[in-house]
Every structure is written in structure tokens, then in C-alpha cells.
C-alpha atoms as a PDB file:
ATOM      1  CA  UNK A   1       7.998 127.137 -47.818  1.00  0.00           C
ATOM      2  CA  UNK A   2      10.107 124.278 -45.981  1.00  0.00           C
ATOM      3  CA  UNK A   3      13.546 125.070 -45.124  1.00  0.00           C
ATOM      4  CA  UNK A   4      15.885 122.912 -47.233  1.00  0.00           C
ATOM      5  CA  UNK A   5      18.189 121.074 -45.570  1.00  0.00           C
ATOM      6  CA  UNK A   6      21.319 119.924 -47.463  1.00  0.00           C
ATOM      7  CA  UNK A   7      22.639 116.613 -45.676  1.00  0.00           C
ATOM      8  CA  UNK A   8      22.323 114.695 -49.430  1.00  0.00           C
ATOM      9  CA  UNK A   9      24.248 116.940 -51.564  1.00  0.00           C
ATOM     10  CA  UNK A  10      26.790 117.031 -48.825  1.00  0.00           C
ATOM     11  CA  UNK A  11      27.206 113.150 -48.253  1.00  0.00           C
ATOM     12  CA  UNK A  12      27.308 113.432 -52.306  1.00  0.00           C
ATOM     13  CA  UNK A  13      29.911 115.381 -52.468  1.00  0.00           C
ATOM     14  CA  UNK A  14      32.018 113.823 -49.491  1.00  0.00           C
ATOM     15  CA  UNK A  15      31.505 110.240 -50.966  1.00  0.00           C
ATOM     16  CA  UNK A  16      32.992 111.500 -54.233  1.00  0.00           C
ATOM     17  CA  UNK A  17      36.504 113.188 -52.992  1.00  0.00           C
ATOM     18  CA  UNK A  18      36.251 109.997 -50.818  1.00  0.00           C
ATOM     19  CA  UNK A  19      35.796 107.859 -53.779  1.00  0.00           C
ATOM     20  CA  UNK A  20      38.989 109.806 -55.450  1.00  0.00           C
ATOM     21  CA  UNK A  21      41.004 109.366 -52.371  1.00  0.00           C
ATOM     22  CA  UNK A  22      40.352 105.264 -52.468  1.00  0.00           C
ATOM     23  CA  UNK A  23      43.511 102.845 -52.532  1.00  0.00           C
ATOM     24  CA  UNK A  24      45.561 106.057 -50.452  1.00  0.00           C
ATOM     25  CA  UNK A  25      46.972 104.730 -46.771  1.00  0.00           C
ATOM     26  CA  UNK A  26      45.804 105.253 -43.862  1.00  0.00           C
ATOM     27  CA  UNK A  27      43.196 108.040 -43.242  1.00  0.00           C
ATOM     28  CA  UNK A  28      43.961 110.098 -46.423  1.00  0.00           C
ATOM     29  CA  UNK A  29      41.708 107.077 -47.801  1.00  0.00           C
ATOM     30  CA  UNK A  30      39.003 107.231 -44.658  1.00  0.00           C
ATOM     31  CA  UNK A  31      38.695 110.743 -43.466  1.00  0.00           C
ATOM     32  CA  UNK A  32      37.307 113.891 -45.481  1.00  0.00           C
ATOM     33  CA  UNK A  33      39.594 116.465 -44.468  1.00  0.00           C
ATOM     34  CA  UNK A  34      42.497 114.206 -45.402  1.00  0.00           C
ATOM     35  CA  UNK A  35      41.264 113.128 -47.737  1.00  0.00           C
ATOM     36  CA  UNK A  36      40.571 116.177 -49.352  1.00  0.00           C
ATOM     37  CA  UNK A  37      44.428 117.293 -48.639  1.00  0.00           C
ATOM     38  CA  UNK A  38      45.683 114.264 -50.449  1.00  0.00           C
ATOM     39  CA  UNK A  39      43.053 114.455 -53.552  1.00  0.00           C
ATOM     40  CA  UNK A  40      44.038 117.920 -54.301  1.00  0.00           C
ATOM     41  CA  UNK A  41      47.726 117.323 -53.945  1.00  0.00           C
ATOM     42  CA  UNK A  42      47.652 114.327 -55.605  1.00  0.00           C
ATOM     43  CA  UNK A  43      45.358 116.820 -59.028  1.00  0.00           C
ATOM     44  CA  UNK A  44      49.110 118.570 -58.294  1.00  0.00           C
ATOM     45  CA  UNK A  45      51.186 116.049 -59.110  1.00  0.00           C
ATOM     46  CA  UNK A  46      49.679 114.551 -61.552  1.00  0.00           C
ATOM     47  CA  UNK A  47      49.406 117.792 -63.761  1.00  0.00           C
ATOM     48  CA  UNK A  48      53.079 118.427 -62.893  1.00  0.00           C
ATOM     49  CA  UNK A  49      53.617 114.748 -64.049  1.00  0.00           C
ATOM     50  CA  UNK A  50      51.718 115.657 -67.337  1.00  0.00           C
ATOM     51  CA  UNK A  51      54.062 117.887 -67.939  1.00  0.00           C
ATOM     52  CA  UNK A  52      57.328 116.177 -67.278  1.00  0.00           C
ATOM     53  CA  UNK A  53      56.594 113.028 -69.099  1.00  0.00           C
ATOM     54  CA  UNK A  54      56.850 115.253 -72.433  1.00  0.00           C
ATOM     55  CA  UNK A  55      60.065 116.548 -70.856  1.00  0.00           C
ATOM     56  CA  UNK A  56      61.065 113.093 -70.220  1.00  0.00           C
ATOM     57  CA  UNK A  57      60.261 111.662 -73.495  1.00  0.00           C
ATOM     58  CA  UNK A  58      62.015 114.020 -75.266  1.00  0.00           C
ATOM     59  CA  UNK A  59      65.490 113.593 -73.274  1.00  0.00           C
ATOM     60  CA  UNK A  60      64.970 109.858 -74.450  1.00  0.00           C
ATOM     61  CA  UNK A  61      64.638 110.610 -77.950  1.00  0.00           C
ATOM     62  CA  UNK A  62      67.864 112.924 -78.154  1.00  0.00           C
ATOM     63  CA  UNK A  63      69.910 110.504 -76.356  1.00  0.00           C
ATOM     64  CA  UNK A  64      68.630 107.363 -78.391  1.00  0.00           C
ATOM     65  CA  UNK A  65      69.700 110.019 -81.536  1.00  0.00           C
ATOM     66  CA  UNK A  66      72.507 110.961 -79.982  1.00  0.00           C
ATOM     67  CA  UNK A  67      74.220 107.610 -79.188  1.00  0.00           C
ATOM     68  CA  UNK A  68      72.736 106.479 -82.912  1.00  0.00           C
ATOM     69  CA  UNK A  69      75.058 109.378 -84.488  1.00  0.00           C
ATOM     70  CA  UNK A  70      77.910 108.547 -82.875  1.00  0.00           C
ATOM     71  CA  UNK A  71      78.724 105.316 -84.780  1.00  0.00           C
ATOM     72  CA  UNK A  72      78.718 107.332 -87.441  1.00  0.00           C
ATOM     73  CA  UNK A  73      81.353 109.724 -86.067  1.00  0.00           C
ATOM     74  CA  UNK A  74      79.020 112.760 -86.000  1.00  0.00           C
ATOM     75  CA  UNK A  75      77.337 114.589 -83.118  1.00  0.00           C
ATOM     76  CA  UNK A  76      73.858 115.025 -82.174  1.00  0.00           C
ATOM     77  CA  UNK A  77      74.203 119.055 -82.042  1.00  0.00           C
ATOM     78  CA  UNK A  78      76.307 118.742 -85.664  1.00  0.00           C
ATOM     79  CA  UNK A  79      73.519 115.768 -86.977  1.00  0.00           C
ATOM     80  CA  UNK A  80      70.773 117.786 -85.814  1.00  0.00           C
ATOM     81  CA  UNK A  81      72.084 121.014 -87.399  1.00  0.00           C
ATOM     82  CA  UNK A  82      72.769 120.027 -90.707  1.00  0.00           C
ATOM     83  CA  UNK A  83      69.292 118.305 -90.928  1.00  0.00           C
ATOM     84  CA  UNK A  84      67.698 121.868 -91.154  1.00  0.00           C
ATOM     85  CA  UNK A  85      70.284 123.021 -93.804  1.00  0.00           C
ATOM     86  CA  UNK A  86      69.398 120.260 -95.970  1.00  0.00           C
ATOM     87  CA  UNK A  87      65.521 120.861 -94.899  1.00  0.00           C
ATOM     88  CA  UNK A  88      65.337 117.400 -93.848  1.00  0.00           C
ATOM     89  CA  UNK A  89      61.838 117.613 -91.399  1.00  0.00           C
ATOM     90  CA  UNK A  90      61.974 115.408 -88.621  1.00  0.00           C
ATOM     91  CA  UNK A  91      61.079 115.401 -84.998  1.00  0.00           C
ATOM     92  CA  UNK A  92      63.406 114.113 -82.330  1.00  0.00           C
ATOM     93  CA  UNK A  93      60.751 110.898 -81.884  1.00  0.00           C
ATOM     94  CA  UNK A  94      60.379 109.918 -85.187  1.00  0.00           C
ATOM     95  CA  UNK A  95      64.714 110.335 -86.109  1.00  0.00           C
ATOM     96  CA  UNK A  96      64.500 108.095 -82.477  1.00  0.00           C
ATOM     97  CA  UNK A  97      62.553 105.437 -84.116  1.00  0.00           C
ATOM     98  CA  UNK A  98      63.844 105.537 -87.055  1.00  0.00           C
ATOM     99  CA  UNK A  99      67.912 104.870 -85.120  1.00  0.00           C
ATOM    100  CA  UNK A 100      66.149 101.688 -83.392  1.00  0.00           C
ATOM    101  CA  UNK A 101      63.956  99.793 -86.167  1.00  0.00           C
ATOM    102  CA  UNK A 102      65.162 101.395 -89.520  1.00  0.00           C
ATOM    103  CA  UNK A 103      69.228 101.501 -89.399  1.00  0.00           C
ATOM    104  CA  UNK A 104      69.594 101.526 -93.333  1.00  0.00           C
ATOM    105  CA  UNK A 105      67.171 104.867 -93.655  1.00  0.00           C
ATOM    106  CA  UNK A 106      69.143 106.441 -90.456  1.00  0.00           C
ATOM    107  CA  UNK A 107      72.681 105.645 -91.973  1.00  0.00           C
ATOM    108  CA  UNK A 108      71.233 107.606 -95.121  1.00  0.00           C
ATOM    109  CA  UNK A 109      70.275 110.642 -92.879  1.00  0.00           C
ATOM    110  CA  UNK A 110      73.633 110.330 -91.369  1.00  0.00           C
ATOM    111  CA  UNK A 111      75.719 110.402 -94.411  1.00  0.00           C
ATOM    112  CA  UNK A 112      73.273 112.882 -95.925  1.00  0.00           C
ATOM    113  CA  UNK A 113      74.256 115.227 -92.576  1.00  0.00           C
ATOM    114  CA  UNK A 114      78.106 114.016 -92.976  1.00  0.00           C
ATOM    115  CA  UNK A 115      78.063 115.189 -96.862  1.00  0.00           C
ATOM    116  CA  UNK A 116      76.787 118.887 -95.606  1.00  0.00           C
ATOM    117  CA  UNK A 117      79.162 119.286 -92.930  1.00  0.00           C
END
């Protein structure tokens, strides 16, 4: 039987982490090693980035609640508290939404929370 050499399977794989590494500067877009270096870190960040958009998103949403409430001389930790006495079920992104494109239905939630406190 012939010995198998593997030169395709390697230029295979190398054009592929190349392929991921295209658009980077310099050799991290050119040489394998680098390359290689950059695509991993780059799987890094982006998972870590995955992660802290959700983070980020919710800061957003509490602070859009949070500066909603405020007109109606309540705050978020007081709003958000007597929600769940009155078993009012809303996440932070919809109550968000709701602050921005449907003022009369917040102001309701707000004197609703105001009544309980």
C-alpha cells in the first residue's frame, strides 16, 4: 500500500483559518501562525462579546425605566418592587419599550406602583 501523503488536507485546513483571518492587518491576514493567533483570539472575544451585549442591553433597559419613573416621582428600585407585589409580569425590555412608544400604558403602571407604595 502507498504511503499517504497529506499536503491537501493540510493546504485545506490552512486556507480555511486563512480564510477566517481575511480583512485582519498586516500578517495576522497573510501568515498561518498569525493568523491562527488572531483567529482564535478573535473566537475569544467574540464569545466574551456574546456575553456582554446581554449585559449591555439590560443596563439600557433599567436606565431607559429608570429615567421614565422619575417623572413620575418614583424610583426604579421602588417602581420595580411594587410591580411584583401587585404581580404585574414584565421584563426590564418590554417596561423599556413600553416608557418610549406607549407613555399612556407606562403612566398606568406608574400610578398602579404609586397606589401600592
Amino acid at each position: 500500500m502507498p504511503r499517504v501523503k497529506g499536503g491537501p488536507q493540510t493546504r485545506r485546513r490552512r486556507k480555511k483559518r486563512l480564510k477566517l483571518a481575511k480583512g485582519q492587518y498586516g500578517a495576522k491576514g497573510k501568515l498561518f501562525r498569525t493568523a491562527t493567533e488572531s483567529v482564535d483570539k478573535g473566537g475569544v472575544y467574540a464569545y466574551i462579546g456574546r456575553k456582554r451585549r446581554k449585559r449591555d442591553f439590560r443596563r439600557l433597559w433599567v436606565t431607559r425605566i429608570s429615567a421614565a419613573v422619575r417623572s413620575y416621582g418614583l424610583t426604579y428600585s421602588r417602581f420595580m418592587n411594587a410591580l411584583k407585589n401587585v404581580n404585574v409580569v414584565l421584563n426590564r425590555k418590554v417596561l423599556s419599550d413600553m416608557a418610549i412608544r406607549d407613555v399612556d400604558g407606562f403612566k398606568k403602571l406608574a400610578d398602579l406602583a404609586k397606589a401600592t407604595t
